[in-house]
PDB file of N, CA and C in Angstrom:
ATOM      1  N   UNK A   1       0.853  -1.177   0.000  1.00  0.00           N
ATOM      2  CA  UNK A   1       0.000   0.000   0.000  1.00  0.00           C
ATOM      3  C   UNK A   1       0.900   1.242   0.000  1.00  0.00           C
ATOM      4  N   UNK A   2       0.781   1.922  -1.023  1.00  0.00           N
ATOM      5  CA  UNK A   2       1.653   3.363  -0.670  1.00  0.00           C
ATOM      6  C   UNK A   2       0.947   4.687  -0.955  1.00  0.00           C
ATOM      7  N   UNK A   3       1.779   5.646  -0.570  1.00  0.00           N
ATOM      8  CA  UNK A   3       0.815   6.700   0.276  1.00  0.00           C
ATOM      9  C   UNK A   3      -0.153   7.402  -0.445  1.00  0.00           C
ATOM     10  N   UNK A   4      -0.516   7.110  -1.820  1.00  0.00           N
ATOM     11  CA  UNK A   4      -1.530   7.261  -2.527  1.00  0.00           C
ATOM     12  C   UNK A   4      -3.109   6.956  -2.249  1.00  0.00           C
ATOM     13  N   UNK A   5      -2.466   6.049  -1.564  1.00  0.00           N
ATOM     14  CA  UNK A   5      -3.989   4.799  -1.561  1.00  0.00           C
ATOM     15  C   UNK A   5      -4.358   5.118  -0.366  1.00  0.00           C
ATOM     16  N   UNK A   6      -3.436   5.336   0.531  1.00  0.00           N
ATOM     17  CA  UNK A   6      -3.673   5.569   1.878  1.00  0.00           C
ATOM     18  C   UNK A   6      -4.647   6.704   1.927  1.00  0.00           C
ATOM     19  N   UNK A   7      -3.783   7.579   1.366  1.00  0.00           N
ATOM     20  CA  UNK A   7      -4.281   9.466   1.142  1.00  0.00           C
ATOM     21  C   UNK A   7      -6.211   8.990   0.849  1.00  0.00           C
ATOM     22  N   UNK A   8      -6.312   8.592  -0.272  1.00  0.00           N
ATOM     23  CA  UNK A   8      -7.408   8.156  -1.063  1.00  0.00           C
ATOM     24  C   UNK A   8      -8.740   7.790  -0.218  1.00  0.00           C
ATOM     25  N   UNK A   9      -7.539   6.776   0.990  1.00  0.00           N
ATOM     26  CA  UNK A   9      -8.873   6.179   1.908  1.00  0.00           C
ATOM     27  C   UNK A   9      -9.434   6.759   2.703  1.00  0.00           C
ATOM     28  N   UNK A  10      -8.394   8.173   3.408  1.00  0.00           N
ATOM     29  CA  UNK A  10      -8.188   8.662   4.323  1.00  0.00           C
ATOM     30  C   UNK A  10      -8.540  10.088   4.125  1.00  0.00           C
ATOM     31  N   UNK A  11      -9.375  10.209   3.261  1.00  0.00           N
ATOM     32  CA  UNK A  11      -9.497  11.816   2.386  1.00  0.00           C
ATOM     33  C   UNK A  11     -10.196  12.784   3.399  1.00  0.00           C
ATOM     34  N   UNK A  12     -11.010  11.992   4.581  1.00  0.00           N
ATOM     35  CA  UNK A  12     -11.768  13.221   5.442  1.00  0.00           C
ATOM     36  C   UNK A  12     -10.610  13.400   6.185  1.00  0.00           C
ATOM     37  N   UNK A  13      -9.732  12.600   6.489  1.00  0.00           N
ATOM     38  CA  UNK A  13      -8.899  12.640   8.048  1.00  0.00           C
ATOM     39  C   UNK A  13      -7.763  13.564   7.873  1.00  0.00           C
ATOM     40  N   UNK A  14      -7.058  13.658   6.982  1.00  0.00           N
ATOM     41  CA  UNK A  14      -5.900  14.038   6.513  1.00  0.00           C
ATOM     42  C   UNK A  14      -6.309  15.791   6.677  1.00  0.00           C
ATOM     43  N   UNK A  15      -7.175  16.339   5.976  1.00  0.00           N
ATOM     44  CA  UNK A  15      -7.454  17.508   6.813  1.00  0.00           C
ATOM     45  C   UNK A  15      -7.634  17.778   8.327  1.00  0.00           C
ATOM     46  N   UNK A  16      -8.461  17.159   8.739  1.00  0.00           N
ATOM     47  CA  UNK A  16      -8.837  17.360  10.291  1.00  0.00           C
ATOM     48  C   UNK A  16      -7.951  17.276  11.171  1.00  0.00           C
ATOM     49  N   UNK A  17      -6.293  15.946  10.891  1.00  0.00           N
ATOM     50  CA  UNK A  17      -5.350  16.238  11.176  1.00  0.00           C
ATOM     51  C   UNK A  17      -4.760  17.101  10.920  1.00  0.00           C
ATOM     52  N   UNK A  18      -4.600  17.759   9.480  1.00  0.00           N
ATOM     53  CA  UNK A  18      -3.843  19.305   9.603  1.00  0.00           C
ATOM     54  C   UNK A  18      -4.888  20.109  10.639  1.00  0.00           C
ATOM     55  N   UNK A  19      -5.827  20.389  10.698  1.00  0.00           N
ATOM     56  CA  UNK A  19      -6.049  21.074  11.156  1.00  0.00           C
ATOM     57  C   UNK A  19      -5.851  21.391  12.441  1.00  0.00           C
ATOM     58  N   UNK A  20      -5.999  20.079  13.468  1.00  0.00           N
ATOM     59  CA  UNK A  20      -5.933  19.849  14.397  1.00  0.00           C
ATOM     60  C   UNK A  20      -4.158  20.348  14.937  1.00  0.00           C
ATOM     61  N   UNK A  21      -3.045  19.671  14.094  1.00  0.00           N
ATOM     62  CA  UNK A  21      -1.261  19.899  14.376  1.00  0.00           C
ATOM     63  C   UNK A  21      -2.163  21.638  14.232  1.00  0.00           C
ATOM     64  N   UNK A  22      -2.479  22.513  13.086  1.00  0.00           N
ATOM     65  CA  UNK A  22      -2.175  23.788  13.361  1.00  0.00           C
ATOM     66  C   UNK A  22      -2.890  24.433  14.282  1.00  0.00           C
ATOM     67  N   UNK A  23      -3.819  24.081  14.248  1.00  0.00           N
ATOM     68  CA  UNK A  23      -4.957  24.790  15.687  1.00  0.00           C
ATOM     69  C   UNK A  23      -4.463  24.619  17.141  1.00  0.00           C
ATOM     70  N   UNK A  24      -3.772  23.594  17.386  1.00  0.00           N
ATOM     71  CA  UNK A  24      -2.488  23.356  18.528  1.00  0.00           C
ATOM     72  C   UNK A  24      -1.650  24.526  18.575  1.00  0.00           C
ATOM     73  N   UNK A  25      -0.959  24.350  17.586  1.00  0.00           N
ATOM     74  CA  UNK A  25       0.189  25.418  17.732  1.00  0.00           C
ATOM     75  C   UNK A  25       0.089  26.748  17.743  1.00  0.00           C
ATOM     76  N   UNK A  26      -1.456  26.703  16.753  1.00  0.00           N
ATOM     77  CA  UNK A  26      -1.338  28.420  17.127  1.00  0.00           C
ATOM     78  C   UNK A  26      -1.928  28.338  18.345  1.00  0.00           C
ATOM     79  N   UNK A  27      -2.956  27.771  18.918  1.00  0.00           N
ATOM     80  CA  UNK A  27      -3.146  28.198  20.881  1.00  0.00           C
ATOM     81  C   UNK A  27      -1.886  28.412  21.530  1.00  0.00           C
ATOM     82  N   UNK A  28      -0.879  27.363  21.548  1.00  0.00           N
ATOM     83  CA  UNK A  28       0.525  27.688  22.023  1.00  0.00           C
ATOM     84  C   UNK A  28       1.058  28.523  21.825  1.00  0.00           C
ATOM     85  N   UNK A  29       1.353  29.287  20.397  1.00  0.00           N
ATOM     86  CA  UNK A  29       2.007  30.673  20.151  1.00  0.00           C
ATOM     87  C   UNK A  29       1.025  31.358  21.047  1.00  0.00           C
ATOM     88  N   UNK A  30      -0.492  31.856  20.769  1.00  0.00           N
ATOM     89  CA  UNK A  30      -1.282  32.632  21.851  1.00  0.00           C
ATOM     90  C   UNK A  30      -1.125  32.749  23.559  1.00  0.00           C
ATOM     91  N   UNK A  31      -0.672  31.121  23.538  1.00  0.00           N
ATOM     92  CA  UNK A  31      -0.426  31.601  25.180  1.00  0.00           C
ATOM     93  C   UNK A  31       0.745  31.553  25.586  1.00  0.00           C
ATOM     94  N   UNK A  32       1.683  31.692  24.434  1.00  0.00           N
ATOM     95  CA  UNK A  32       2.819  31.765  25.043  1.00  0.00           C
ATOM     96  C   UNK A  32       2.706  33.166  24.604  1.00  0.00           C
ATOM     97  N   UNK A  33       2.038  34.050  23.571  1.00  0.00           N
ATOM     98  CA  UNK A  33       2.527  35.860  23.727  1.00  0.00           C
ATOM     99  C   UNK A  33       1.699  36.416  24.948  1.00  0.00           C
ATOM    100  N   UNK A  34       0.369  35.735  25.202  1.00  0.00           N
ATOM    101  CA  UNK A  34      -0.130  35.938  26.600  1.00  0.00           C
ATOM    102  C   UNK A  34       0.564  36.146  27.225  1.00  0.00           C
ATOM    103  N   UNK A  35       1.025  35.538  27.757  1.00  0.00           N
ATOM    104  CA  UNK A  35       1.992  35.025  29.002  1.00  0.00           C
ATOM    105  C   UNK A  35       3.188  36.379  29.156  1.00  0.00           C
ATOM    106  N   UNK A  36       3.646  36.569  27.778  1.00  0.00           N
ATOM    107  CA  UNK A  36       5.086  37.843  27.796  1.00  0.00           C
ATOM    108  C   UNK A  36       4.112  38.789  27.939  1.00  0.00           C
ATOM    109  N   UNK A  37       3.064  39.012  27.489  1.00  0.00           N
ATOM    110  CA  UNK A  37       2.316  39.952  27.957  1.00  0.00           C
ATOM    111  C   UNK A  37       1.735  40.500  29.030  1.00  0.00           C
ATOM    112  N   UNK A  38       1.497  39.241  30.069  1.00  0.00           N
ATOM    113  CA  UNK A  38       0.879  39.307  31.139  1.00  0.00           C
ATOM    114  C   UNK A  38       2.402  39.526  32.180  1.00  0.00           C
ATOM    115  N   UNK A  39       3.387  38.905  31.993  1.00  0.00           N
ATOM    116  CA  UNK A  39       4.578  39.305  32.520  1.00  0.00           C
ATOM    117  C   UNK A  39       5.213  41.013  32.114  1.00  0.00           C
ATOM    118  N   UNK A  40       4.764  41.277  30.790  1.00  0.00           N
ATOM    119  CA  UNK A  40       5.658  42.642  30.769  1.00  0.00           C
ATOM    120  C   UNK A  40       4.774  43.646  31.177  1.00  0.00           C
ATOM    121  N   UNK A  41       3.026  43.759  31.489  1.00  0.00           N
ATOM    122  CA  UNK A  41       2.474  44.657  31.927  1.00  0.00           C
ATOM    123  C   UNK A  41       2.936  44.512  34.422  1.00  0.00           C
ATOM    124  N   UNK A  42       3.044  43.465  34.015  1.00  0.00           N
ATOM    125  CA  UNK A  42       3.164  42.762  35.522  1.00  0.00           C
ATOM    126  C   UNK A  42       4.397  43.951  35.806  1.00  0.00           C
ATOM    127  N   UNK A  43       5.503  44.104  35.140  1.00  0.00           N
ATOM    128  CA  UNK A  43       6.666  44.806  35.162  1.00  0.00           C
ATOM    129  C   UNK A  43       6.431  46.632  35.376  1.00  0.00           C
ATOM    130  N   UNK A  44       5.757  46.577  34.604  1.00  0.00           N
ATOM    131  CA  UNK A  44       4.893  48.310  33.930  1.00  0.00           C
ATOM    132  C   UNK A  44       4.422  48.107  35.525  1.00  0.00           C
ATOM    133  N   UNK A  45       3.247  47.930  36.086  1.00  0.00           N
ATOM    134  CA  UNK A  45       2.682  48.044  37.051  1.00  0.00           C
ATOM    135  C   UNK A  45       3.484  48.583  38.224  1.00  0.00           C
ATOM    136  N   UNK A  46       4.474  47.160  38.144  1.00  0.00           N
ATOM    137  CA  UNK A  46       5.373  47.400  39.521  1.00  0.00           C
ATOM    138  C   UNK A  46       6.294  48.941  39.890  1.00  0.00           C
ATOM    139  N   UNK A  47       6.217  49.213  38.349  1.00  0.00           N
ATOM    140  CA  UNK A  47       7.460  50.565  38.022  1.00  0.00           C
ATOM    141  C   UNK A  47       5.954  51.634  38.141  1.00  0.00           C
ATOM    142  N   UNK A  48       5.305  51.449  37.905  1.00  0.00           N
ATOM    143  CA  UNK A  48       4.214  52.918  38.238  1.00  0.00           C
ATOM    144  C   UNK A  48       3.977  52.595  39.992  1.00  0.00           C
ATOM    145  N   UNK A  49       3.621  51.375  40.002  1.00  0.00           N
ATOM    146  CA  UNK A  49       3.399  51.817  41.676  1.00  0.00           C
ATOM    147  C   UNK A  49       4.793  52.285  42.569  1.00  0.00           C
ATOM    148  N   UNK A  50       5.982  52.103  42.145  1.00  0.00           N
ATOM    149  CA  UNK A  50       7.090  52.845  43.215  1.00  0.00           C
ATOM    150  C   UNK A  50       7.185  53.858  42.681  1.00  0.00           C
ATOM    151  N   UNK A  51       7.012  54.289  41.109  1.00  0.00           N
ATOM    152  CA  UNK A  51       6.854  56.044  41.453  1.00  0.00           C
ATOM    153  C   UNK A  51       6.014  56.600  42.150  1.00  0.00           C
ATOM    154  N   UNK A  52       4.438  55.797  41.880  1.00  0.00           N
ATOM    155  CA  UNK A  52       3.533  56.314  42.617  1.00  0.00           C
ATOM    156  C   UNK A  52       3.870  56.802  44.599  1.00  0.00           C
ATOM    157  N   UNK A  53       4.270  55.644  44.406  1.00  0.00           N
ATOM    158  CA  UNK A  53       4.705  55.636  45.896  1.00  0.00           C
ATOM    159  C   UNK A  53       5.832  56.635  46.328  1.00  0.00           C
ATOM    160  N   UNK A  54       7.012  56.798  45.711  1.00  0.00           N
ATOM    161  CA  UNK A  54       8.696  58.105  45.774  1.00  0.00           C
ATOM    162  C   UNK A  54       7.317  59.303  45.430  1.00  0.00           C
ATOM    163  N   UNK A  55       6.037  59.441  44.845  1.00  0.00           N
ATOM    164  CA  UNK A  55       5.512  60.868  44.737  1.00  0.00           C
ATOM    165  C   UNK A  55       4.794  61.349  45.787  1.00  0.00           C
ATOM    166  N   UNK A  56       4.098  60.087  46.448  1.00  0.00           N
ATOM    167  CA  UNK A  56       3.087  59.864  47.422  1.00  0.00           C
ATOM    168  C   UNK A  56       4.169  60.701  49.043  1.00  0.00           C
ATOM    169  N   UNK A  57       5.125  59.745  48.936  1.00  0.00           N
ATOM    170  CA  UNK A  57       6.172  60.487  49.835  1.00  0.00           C
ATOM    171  C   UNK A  57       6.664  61.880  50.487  1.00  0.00           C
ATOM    172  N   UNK A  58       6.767  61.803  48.863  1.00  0.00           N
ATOM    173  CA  UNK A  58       7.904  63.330  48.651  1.00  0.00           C
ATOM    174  C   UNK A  58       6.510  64.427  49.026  1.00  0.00           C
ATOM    175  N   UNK A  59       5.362  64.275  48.588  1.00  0.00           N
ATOM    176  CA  UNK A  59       4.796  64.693  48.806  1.00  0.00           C
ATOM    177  C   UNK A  59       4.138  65.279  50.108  1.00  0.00           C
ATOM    178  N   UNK A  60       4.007  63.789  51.065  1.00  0.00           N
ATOM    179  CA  UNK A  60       3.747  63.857  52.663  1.00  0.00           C
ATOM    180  C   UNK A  60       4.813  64.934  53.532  1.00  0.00           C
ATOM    181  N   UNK A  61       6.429  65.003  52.490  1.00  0.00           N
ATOM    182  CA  UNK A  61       7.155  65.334  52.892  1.00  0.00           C
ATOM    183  C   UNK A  61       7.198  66.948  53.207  1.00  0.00           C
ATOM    184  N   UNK A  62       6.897  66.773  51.888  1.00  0.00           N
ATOM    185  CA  UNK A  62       6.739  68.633  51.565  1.00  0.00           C
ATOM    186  C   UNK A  62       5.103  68.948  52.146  1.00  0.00           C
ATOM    187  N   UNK A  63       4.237  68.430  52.883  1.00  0.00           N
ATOM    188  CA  UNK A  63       2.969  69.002  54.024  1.00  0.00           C
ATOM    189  C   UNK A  63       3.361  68.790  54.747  1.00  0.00           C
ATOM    190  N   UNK A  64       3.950  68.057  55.375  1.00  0.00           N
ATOM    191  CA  UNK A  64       4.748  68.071  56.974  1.00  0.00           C
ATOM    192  C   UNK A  64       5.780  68.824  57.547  1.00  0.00           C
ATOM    193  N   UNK A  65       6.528  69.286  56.661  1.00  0.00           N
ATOM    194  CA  UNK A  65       7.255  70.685  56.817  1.00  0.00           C
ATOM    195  C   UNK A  65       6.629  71.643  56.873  1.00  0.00           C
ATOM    196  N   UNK A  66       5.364  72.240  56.131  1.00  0.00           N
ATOM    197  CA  UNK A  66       4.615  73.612  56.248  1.00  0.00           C
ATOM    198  C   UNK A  66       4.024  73.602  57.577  1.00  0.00           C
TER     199      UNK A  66
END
């Protein structure tokens, strides 16, 4: 039997398997840019809340002197 015949017998499957290998991989690419995404806003956050916080300060600083 060679892969002609196979193909021939197999004519619904052979799509549904491609489809299936690519519909895999692209979820994986998706949650793997998720993921850098959800890590590089995670980063952003952390850097606005300690300015927030050095303004919050400086601030208390400069009403507690007046």
């Amino acid at each position: 039997m060679n892969l002609a015949d196979l193909l021939k017998k197999n004519i619904v499957m052979v799509p549904v398997v491609a489809s299936v290998l690519v519909g895999t991989f692209t979820g994986v690419k998706y949650i793997v840019n998720l993921t850098d995404t959800i890590n590089g806003n995670r980063a952003e956050i952390e850097k606005i809340k300690t300015v927030d916080l050095v303004n919050i300060q400086r601030d208390m600083a400069v009403l507690t002197e007046k």
